[in-house]
N, C-alpha and C. Protein backbone atom coordinates (compact mmCIF):
# COMPACT_ATOMS: atom_id res chain seq x y z
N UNK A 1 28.46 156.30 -66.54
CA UNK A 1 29.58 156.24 -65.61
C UNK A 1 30.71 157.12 -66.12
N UNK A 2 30.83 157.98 -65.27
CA UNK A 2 32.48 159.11 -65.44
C UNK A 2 33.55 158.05 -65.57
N UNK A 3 34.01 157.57 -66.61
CA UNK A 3 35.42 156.89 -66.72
C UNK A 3 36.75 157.70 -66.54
N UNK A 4 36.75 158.89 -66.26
CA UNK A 4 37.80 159.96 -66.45
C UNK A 4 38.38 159.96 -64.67
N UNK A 5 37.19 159.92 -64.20
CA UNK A 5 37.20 159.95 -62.27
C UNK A 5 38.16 158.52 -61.94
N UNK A 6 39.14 158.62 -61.26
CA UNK A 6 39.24 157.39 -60.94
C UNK A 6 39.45 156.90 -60.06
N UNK A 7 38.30 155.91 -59.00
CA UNK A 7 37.96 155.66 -57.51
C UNK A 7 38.74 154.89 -56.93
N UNK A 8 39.40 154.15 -58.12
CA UNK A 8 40.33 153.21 -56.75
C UNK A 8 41.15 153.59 -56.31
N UNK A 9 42.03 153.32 -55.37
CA UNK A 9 43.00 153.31 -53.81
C UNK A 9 43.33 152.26 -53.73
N UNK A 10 44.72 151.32 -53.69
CA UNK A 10 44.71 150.53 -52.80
C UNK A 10 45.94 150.81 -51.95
N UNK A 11 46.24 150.32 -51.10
CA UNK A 11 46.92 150.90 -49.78
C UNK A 11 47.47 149.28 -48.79
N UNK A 12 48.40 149.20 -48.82
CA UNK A 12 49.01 148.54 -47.77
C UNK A 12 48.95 148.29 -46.20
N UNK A 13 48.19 147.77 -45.56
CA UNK A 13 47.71 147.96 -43.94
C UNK A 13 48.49 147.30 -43.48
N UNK A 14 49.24 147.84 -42.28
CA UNK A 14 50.74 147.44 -41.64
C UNK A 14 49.69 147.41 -39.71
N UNK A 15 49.51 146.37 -39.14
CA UNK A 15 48.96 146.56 -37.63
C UNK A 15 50.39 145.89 -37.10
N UNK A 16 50.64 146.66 -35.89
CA UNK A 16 51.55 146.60 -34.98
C UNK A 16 50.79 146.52 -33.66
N UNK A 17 51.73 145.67 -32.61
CA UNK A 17 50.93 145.34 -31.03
C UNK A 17 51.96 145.94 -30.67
N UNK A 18 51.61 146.81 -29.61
CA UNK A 18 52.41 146.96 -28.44
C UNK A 18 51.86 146.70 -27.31
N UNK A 19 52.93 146.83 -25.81
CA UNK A 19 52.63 146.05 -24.68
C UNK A 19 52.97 147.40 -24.25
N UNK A 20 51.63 147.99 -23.45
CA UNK A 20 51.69 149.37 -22.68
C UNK A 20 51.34 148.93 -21.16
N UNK A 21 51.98 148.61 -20.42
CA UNK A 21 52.20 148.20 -18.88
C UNK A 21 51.36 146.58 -19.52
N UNK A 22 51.23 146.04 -20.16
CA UNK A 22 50.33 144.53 -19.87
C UNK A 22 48.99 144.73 -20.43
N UNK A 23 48.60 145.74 -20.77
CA UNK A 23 47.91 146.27 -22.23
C UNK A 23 47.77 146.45 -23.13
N UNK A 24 47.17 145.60 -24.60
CA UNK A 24 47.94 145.75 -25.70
C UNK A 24 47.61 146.89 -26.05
N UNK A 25 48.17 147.36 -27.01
CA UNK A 25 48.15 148.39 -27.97
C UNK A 25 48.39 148.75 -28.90
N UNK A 26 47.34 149.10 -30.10
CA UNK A 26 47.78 148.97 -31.25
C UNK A 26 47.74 150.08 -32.35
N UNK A 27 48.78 149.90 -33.27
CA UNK A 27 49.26 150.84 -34.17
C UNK A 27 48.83 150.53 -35.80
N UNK A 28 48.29 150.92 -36.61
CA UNK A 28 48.30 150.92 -37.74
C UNK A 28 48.81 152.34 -38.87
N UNK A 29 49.01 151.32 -39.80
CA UNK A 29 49.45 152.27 -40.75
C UNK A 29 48.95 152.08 -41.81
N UNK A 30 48.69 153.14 -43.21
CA UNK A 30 48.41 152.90 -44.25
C UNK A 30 49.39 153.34 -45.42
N UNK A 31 50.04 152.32 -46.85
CA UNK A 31 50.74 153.06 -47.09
C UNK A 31 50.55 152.63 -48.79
N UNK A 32 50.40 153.84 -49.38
CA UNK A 32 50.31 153.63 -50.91
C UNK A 32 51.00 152.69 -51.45
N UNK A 33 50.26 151.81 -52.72
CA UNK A 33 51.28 150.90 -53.08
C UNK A 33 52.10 151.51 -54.02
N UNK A 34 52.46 152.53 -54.45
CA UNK A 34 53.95 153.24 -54.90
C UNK A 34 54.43 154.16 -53.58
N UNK A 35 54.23 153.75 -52.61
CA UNK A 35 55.78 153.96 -51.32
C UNK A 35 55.07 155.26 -51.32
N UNK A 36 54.78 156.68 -52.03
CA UNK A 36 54.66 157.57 -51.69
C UNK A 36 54.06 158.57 -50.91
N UNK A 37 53.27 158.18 -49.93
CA UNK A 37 51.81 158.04 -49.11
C UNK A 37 51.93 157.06 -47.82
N UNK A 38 52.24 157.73 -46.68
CA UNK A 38 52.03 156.72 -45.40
C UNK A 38 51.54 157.59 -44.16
N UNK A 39 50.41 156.60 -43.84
CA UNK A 39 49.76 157.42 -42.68
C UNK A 39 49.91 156.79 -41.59
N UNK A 40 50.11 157.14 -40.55
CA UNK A 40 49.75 156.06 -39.18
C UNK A 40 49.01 156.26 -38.12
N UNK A 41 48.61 155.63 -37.71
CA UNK A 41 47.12 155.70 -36.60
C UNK A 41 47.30 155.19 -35.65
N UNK A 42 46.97 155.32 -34.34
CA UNK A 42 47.20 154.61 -32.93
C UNK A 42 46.18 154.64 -32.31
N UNK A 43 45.44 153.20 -32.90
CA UNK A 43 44.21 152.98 -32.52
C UNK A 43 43.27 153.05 -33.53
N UNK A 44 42.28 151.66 -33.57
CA UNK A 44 41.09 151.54 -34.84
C UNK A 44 40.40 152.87 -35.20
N UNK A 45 40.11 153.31 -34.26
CA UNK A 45 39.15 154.09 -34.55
C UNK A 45 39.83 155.59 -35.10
N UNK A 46 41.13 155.84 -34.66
CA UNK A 46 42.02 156.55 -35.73
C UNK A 46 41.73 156.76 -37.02
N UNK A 47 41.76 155.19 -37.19
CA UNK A 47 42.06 154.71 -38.61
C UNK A 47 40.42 154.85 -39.46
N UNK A 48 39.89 154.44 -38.73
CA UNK A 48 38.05 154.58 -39.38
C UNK A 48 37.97 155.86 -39.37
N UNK A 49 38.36 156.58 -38.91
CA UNK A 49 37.84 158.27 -39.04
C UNK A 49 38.55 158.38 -40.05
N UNK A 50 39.77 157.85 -40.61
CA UNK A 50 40.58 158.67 -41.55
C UNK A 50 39.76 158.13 -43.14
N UNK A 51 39.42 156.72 -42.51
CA UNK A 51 39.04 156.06 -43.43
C UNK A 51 37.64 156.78 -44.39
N UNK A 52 36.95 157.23 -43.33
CA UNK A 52 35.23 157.81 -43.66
C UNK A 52 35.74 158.87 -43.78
N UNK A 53 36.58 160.06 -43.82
CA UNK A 53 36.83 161.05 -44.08
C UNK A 53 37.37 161.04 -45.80
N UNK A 54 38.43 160.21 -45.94
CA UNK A 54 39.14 160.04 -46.66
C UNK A 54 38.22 159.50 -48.36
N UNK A 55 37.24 158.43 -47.79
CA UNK A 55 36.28 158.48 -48.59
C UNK A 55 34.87 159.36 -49.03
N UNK A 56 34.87 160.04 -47.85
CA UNK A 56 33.77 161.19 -47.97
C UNK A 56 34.70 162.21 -49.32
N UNK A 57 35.51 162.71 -49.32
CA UNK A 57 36.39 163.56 -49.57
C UNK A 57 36.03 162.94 -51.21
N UNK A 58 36.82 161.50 -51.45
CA UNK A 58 36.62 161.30 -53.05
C UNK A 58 35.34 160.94 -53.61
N UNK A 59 33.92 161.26 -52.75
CA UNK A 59 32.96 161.08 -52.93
C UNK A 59 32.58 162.49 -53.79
N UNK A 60 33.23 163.74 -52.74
CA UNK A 60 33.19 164.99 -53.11
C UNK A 60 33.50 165.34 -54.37
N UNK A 61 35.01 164.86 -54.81
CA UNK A 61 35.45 165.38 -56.35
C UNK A 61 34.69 164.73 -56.79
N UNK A 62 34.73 163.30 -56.86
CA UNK A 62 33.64 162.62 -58.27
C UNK A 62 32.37 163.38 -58.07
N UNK A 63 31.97 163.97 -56.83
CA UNK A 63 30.54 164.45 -57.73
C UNK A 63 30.44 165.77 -58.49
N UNK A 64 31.86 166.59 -58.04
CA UNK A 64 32.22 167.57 -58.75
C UNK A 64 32.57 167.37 -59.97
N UNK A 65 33.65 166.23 -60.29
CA UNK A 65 34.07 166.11 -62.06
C UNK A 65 32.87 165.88 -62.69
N UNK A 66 31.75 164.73 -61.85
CA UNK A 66 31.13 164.91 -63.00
C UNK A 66 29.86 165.87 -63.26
N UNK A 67 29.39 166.57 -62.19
CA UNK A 67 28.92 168.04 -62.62
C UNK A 67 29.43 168.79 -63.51
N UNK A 68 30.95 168.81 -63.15
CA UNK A 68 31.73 169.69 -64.19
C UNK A 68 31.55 169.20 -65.81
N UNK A 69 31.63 167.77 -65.86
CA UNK A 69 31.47 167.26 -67.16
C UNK A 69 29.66 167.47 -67.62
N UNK A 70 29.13 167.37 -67.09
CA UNK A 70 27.67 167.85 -67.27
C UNK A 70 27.50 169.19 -68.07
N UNK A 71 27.94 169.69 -67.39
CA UNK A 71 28.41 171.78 -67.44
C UNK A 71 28.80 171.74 -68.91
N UNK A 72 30.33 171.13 -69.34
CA UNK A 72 30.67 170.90 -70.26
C UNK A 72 29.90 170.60 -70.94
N UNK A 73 29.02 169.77 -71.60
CA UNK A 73 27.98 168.93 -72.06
C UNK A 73 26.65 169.59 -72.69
N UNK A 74 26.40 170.66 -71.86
CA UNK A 74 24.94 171.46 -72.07
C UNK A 74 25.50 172.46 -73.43
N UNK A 75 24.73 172.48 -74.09
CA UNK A 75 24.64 173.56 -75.09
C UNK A 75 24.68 174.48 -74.74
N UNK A 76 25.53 175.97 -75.12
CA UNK A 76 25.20 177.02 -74.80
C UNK A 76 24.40 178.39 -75.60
């Protein structure tokens, strides 16, 4: 296990209702727990795309650091 990579996230989920003519509607947000990071979405499925993107993405570096650390590793 790459201990150097580091996978966790956690994030604050803020859902808001609104009333669009007698329709709800809803708002989410996501927001780092050091304040610095806030996203907002209007509508679940907003939020799931950002979500599967967002994790595809740190799927990407970790498999890069640890190739890279591999690389490092081999004798030359």
């Amino acid at each position: 296990m790459n201990r150097s990579f580091d996978s966790t996230r956690a994030y604050l989920l803020r859902l808001r209702r609104a009333d669009n003519s007698g329709q709800p509607l809803w708002f989410f947000s996501l927001e780092s727990t050091d304040g610095r990071t806030r996203h907002e979405f209007r509508g679940l499925p907003a939020l799931v795309e950002f979500l599967v993107f967002y994790t595809d993405s740190l799927d990407a570096a970790h498999s890069r650091s640890t190739t890279d650390n591999e690389q490092r590793r081999k004798p030359t």
